[in-house]
N, C-alpha and C. Protein backbone atom coordinates (compact mmCIF):
# COMPACT_ATOMS: atom_id res chain seq x y z
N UNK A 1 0.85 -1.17 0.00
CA UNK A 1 0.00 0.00 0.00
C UNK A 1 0.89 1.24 0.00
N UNK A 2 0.40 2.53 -0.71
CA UNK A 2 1.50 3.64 -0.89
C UNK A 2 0.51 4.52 0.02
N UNK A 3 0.91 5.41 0.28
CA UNK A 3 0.05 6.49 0.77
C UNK A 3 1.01 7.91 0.65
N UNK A 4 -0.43 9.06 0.45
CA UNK A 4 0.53 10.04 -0.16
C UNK A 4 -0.65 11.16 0.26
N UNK A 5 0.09 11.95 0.69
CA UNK A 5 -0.97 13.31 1.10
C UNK A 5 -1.06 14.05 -0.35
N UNK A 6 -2.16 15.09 -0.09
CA UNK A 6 -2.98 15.82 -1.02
C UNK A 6 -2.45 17.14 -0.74
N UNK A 7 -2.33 18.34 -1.85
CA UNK A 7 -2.54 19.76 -1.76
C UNK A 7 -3.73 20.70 -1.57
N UNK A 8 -4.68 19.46 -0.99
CA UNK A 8 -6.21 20.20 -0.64
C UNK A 8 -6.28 19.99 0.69
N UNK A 9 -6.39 21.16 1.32
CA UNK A 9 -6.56 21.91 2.27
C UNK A 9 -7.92 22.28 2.86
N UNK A 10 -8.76 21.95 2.35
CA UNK A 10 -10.65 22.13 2.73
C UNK A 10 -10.51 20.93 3.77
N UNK A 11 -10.80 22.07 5.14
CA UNK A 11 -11.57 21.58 6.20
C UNK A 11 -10.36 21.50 6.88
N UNK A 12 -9.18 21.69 7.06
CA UNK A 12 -7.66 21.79 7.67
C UNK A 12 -8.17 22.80 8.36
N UNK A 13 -7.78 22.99 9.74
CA UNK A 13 -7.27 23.97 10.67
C UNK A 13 -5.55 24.14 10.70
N UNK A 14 -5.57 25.23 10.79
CA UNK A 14 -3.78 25.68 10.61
C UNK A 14 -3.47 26.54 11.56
N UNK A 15 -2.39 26.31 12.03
CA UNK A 15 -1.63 27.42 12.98
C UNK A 15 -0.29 27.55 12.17
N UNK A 16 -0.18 29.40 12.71
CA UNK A 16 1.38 29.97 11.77
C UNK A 16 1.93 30.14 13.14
N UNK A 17 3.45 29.97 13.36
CA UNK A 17 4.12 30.77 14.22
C UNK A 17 5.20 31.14 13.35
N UNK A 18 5.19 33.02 13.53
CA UNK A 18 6.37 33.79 13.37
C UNK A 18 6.86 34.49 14.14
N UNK A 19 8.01 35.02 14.04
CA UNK A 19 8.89 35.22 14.43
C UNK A 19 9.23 37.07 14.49
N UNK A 20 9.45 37.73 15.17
CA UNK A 20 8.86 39.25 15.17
C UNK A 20 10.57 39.48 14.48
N UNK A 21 11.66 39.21 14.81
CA UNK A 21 12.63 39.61 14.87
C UNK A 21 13.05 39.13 12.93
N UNK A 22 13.52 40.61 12.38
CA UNK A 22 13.29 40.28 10.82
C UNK A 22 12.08 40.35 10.40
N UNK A 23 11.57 41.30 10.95
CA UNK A 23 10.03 41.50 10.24
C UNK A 23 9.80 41.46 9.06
N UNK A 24 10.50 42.22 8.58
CA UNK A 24 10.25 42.65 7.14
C UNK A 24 10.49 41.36 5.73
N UNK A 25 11.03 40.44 6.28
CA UNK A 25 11.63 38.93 6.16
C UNK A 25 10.16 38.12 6.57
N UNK A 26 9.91 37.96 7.75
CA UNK A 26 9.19 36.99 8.20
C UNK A 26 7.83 37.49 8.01
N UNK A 27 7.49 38.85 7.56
CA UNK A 27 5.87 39.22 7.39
C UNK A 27 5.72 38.99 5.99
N UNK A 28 6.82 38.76 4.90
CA UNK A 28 6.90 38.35 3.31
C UNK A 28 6.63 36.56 3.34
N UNK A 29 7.10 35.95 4.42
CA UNK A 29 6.56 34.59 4.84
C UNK A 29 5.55 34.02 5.02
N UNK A 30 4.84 34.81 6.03
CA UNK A 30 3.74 34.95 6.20
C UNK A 30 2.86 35.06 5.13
N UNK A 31 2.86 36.20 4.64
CA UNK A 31 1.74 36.55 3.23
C UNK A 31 1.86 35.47 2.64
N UNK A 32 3.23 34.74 1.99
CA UNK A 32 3.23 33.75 0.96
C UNK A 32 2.60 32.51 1.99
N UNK A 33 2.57 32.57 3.23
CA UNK A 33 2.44 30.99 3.94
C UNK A 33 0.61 31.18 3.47
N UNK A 34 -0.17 32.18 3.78
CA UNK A 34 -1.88 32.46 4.02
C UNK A 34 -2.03 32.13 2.71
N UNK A 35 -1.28 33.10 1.89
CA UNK A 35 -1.85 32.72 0.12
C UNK A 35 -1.43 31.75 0.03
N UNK A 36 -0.95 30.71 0.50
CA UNK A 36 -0.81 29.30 -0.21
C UNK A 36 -1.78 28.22 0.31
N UNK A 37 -2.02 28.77 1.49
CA UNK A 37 -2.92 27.63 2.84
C UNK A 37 -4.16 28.06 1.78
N UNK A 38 -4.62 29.50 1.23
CA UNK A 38 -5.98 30.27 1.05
C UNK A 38 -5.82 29.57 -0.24
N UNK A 39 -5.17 29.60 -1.17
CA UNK A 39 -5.44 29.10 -2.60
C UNK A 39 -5.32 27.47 -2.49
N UNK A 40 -4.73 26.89 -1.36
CA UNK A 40 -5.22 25.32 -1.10
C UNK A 40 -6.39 24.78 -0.76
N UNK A 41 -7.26 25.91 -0.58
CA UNK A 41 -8.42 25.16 -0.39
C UNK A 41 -8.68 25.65 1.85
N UNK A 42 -7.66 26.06 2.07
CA UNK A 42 -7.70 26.31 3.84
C UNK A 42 -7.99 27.64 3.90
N UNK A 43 -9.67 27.93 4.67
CA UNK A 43 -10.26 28.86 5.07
C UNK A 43 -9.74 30.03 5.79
N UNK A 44 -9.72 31.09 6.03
CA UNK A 44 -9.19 32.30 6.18
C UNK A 44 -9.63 31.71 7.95
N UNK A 45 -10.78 31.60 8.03
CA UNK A 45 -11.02 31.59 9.85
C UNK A 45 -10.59 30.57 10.25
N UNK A 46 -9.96 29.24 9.26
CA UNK A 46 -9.75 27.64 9.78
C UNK A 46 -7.73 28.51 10.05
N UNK A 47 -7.21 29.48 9.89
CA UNK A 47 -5.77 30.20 10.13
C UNK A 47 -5.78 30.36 11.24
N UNK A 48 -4.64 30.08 12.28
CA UNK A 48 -4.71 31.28 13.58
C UNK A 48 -2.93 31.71 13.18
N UNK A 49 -2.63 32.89 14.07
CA UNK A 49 -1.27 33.18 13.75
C UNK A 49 -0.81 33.39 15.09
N UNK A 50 0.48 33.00 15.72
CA UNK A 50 1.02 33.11 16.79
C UNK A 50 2.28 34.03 16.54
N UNK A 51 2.20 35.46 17.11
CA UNK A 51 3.67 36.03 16.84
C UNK A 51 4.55 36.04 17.90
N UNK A 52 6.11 35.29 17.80
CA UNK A 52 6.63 35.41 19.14
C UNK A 52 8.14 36.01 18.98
N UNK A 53 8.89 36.85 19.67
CA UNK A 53 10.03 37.64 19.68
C UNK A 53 11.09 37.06 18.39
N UNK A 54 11.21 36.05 18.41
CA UNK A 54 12.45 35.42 17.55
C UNK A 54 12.06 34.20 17.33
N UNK A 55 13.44 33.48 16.66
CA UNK A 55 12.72 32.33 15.96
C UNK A 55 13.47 31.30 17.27
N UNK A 56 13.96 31.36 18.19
CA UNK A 56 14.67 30.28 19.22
C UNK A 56 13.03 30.30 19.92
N UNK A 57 12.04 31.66 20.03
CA UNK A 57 10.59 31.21 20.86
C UNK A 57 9.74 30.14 19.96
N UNK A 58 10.01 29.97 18.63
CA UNK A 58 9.40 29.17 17.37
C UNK A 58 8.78 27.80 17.89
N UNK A 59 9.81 27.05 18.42
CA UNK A 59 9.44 25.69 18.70
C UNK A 59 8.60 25.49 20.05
N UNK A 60 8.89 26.11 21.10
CA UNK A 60 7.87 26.09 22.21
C UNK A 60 6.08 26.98 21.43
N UNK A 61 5.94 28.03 20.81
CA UNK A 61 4.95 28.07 20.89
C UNK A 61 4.78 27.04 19.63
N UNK A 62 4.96 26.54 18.67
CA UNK A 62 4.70 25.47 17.91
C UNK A 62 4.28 24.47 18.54
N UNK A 63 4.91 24.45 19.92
CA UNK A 63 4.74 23.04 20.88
C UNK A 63 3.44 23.32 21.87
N UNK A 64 3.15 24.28 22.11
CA UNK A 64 1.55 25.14 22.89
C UNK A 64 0.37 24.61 21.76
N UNK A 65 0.87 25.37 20.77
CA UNK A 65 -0.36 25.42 19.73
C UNK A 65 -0.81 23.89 19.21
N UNK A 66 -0.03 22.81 19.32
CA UNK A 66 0.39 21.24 18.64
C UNK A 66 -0.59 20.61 19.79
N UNK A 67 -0.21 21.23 20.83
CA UNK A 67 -0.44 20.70 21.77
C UNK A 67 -2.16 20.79 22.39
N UNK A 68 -2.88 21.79 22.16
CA UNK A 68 -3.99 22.00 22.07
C UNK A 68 -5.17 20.97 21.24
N UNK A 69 -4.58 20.21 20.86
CA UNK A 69 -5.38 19.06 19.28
C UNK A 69 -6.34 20.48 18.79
N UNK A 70 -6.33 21.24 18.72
CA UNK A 70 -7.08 21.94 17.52
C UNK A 70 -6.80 21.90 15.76
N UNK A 71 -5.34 22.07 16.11
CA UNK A 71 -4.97 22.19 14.64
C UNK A 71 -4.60 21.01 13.71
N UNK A 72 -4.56 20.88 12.74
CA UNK A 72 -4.50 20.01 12.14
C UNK A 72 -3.16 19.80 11.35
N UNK A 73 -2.30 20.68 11.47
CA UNK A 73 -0.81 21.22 11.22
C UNK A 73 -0.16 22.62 11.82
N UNK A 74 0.80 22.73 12.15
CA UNK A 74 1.55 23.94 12.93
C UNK A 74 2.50 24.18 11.63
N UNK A 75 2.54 25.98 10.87
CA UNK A 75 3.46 26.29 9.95
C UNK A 75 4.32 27.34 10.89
N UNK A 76 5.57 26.73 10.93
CA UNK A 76 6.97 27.86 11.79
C UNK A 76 7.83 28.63 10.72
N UNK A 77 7.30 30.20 11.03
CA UNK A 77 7.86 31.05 10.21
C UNK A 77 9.01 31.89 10.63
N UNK A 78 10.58 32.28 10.41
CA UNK A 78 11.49 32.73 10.63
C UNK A 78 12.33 33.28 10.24
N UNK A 79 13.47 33.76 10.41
CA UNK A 79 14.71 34.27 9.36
C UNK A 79 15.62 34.16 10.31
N UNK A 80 16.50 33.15 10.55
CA UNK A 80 17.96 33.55 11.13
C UNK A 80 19.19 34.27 9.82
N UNK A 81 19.85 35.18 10.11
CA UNK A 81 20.75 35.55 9.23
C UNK A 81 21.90 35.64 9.83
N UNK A 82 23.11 35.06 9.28
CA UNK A 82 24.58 34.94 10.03
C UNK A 82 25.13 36.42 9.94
N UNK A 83 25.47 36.60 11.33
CA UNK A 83 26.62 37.83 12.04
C UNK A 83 27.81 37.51 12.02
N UNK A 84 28.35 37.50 12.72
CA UNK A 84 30.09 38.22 13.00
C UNK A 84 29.97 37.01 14.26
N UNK A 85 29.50 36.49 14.69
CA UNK A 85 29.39 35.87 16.17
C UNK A 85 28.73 34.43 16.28
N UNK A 86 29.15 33.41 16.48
CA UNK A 86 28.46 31.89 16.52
C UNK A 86 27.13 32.10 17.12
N UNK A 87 26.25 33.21 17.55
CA UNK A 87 24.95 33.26 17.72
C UNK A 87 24.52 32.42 16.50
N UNK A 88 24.60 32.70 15.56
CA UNK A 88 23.71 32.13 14.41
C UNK A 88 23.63 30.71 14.76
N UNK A 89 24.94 30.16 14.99
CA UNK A 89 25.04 28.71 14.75
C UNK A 89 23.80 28.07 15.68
N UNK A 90 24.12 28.28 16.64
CA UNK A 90 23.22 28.45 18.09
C UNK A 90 21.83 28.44 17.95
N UNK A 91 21.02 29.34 17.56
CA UNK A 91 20.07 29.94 17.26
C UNK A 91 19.29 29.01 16.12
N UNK A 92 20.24 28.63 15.02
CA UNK A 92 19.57 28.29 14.15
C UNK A 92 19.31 26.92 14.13
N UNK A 93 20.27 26.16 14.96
CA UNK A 93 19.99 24.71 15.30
C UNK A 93 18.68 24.81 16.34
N UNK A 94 18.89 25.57 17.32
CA UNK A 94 17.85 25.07 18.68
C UNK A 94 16.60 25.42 17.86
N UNK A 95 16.61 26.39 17.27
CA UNK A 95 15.24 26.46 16.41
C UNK A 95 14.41 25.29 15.79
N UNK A 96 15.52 24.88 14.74
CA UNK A 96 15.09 23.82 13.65
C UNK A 96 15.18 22.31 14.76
N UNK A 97 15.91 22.37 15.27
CA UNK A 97 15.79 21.04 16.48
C UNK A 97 14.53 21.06 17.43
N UNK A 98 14.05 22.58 17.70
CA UNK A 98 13.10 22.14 18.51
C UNK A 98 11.87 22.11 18.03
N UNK A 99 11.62 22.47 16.32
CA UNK A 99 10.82 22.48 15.97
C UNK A 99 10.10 20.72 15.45
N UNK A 100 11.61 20.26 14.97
CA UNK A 100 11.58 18.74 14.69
C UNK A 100 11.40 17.75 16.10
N UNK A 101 11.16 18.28 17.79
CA UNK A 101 11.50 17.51 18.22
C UNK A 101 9.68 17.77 19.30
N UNK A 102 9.21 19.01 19.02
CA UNK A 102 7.32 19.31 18.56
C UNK A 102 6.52 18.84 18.00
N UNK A 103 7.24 17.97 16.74
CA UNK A 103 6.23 17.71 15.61
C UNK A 103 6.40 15.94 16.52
N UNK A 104 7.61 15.56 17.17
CA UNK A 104 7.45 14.23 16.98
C UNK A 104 6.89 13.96 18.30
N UNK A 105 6.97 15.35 19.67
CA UNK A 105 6.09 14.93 20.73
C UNK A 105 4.65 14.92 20.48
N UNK A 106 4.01 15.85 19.78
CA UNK A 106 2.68 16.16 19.37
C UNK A 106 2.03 15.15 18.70
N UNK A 107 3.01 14.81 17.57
CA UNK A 107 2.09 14.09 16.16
C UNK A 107 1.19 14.93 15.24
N UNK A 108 1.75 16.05 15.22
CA UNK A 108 1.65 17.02 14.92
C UNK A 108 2.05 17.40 13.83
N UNK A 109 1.59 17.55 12.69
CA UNK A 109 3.12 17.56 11.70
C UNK A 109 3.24 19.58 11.81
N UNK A 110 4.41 19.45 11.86
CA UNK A 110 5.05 20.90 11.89
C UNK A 110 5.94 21.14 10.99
N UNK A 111 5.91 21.99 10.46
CA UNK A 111 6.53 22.29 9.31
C UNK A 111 7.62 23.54 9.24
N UNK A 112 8.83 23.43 9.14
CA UNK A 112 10.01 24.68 9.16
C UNK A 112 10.08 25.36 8.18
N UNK A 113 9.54 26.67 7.88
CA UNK A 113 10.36 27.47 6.92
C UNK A 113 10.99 28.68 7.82
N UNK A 114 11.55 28.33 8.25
CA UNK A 114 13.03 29.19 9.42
C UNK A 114 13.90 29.23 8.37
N UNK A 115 14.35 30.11 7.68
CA UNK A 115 15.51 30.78 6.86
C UNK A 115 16.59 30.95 7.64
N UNK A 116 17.68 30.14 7.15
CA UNK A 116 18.97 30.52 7.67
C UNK A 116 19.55 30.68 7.06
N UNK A 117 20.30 31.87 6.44
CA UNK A 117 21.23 32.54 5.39
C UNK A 117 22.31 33.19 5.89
N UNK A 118 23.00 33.24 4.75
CA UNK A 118 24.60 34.28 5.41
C UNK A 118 24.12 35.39 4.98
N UNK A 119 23.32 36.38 4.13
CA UNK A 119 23.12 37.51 4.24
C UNK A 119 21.15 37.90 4.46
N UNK A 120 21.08 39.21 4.56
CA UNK A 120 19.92 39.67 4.31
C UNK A 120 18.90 39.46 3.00
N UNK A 121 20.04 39.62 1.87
CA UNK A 121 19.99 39.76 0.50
C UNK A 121 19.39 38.27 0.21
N UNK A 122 20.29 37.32 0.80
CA UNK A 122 19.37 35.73 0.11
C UNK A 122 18.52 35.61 1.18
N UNK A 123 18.21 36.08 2.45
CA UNK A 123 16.83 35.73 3.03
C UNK A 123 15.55 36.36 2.38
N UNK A 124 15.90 37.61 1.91
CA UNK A 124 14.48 38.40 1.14
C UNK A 124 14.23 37.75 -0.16
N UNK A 125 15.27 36.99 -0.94
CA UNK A 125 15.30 36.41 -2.29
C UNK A 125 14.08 34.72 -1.80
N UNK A 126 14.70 34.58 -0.42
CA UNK A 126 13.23 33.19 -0.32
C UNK A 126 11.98 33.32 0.30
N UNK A 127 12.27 34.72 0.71
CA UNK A 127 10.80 35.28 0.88
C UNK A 127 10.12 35.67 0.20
N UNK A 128 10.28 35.43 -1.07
CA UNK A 128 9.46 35.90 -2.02
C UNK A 128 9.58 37.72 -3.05
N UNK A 129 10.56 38.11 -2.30
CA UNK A 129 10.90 38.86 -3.30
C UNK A 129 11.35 39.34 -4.57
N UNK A 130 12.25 37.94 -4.58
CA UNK A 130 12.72 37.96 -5.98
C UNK A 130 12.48 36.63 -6.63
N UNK A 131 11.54 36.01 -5.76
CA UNK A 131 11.90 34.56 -6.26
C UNK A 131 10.93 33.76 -5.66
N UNK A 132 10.69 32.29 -5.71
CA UNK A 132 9.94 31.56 -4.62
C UNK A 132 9.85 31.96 -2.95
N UNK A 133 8.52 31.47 -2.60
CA UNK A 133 8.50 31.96 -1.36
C UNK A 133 8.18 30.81 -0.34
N UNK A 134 9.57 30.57 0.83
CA UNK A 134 9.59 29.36 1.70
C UNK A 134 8.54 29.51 2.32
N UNK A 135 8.08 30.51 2.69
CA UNK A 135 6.39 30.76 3.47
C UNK A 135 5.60 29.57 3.08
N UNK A 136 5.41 29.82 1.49
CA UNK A 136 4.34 29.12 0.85
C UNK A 136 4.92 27.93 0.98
N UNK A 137 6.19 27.40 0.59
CA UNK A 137 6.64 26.19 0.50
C UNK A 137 6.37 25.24 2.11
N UNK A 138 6.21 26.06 2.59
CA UNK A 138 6.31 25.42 4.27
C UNK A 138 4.96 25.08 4.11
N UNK A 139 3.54 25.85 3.96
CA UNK A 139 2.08 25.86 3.88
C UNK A 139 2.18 24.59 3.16
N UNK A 140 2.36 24.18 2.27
CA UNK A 140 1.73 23.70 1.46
C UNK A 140 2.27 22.17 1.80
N UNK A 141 3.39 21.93 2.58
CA UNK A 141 3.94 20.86 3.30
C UNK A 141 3.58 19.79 4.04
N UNK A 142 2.83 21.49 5.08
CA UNK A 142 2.19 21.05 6.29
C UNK A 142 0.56 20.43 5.46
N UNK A 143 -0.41 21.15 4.49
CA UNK A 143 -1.27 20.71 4.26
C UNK A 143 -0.78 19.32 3.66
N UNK A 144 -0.13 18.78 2.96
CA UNK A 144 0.01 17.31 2.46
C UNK A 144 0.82 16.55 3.88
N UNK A 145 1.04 16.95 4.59
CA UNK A 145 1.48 16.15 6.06
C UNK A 145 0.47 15.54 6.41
N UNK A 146 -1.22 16.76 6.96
CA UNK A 146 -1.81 16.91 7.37
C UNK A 146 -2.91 15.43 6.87
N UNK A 147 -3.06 15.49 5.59
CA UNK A 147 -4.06 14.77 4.91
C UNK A 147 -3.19 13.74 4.61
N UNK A 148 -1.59 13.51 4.91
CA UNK A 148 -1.56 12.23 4.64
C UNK A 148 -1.61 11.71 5.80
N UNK A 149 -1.49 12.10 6.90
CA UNK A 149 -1.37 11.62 8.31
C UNK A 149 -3.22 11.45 8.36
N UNK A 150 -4.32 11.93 7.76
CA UNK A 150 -5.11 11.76 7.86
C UNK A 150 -5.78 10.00 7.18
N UNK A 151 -4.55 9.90 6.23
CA UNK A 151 -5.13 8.95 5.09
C UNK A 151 -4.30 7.60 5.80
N UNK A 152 -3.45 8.15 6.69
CA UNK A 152 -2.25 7.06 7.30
C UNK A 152 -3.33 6.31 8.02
N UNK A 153 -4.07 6.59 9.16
CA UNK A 153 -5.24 7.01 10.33
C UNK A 153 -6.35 6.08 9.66
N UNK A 154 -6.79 6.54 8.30
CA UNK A 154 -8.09 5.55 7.97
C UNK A 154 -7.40 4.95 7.01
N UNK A 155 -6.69 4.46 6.69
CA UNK A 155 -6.33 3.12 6.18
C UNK A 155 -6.24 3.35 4.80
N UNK A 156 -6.78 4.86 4.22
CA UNK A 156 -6.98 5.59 3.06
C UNK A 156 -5.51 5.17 2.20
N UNK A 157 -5.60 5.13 0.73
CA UNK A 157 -4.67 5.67 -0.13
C UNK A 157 -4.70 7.11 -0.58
């Protein structure tokens, strides 16, 4: 038996968590994460959005919201960008580690588009400025997680 999630999104509840720090980065995430959940078929009121200081708060409220059984997928929105200082290194692991380590306490599928780049310039290029947008790529993840973990559940192909 194969099983394989869908890009339809009707009747999904979704939670976003972003990340305040890099706004201007992580609110271009955002837009692309809603327009992708909204053109999948996932209702504007079935969205909630969680905004929290930075992306190291990412995985605990990912892990609040998972944790509630409301949602039917958690999308984690971010931008780490490398400094002068092993903060990045730091930062960008505990992020992406604690986001992968949410999805597997919950059962939850959670989905990372946390940007970690060496400049400003290629984080705005995957936000959709010049180019594809990880926002959307993350949305659209979590909805085929969502419905295949649904199809896993009833025995569905």
């Amino acid at each position: 038996m194969i099983f394989e999630g869908t890009p339809t999104g009707e009747g999904l509840h979704v939670a976003i968590v972003v990340a305040r720090w890099n706004a201007l980065i992580t609110r271009a995430l955002l837009d692309g994460a809603t327009d992708a959940l909204r053109r999948h078929g996932v209702a504007d009121a079935d969205v909630d959005v969680a905004w929290v200081p930075g992306s190291f708060e990412i995985p605990l409220a990912a892990r609040w919201l998972a944790g509630t059984g409301r949602y039917d997928a958690v999308v984690c929105l971010g931008a780490v960008i490398r400094g002068a200082t092993p903060h990045f290194d730091h930062i960008a692991a505990a992020a992406m580690q604690g986001v992968a380590a949410a999805a597997r306490e919950t059962g939850v599928p959670i989905t990372a588009g946390i940007l970690t780049t060496d400049t400003a310039d290629q984080a705005l290029q995957r936000a959709g400025i010049k180019g594809g947008n990880k926002g959307a790529e993350a949305a659209v993840a979590a909805i085929e997680m969502a419905t295949l973990g649904r199809r896993i559940a009833e025995g569905r192909r």
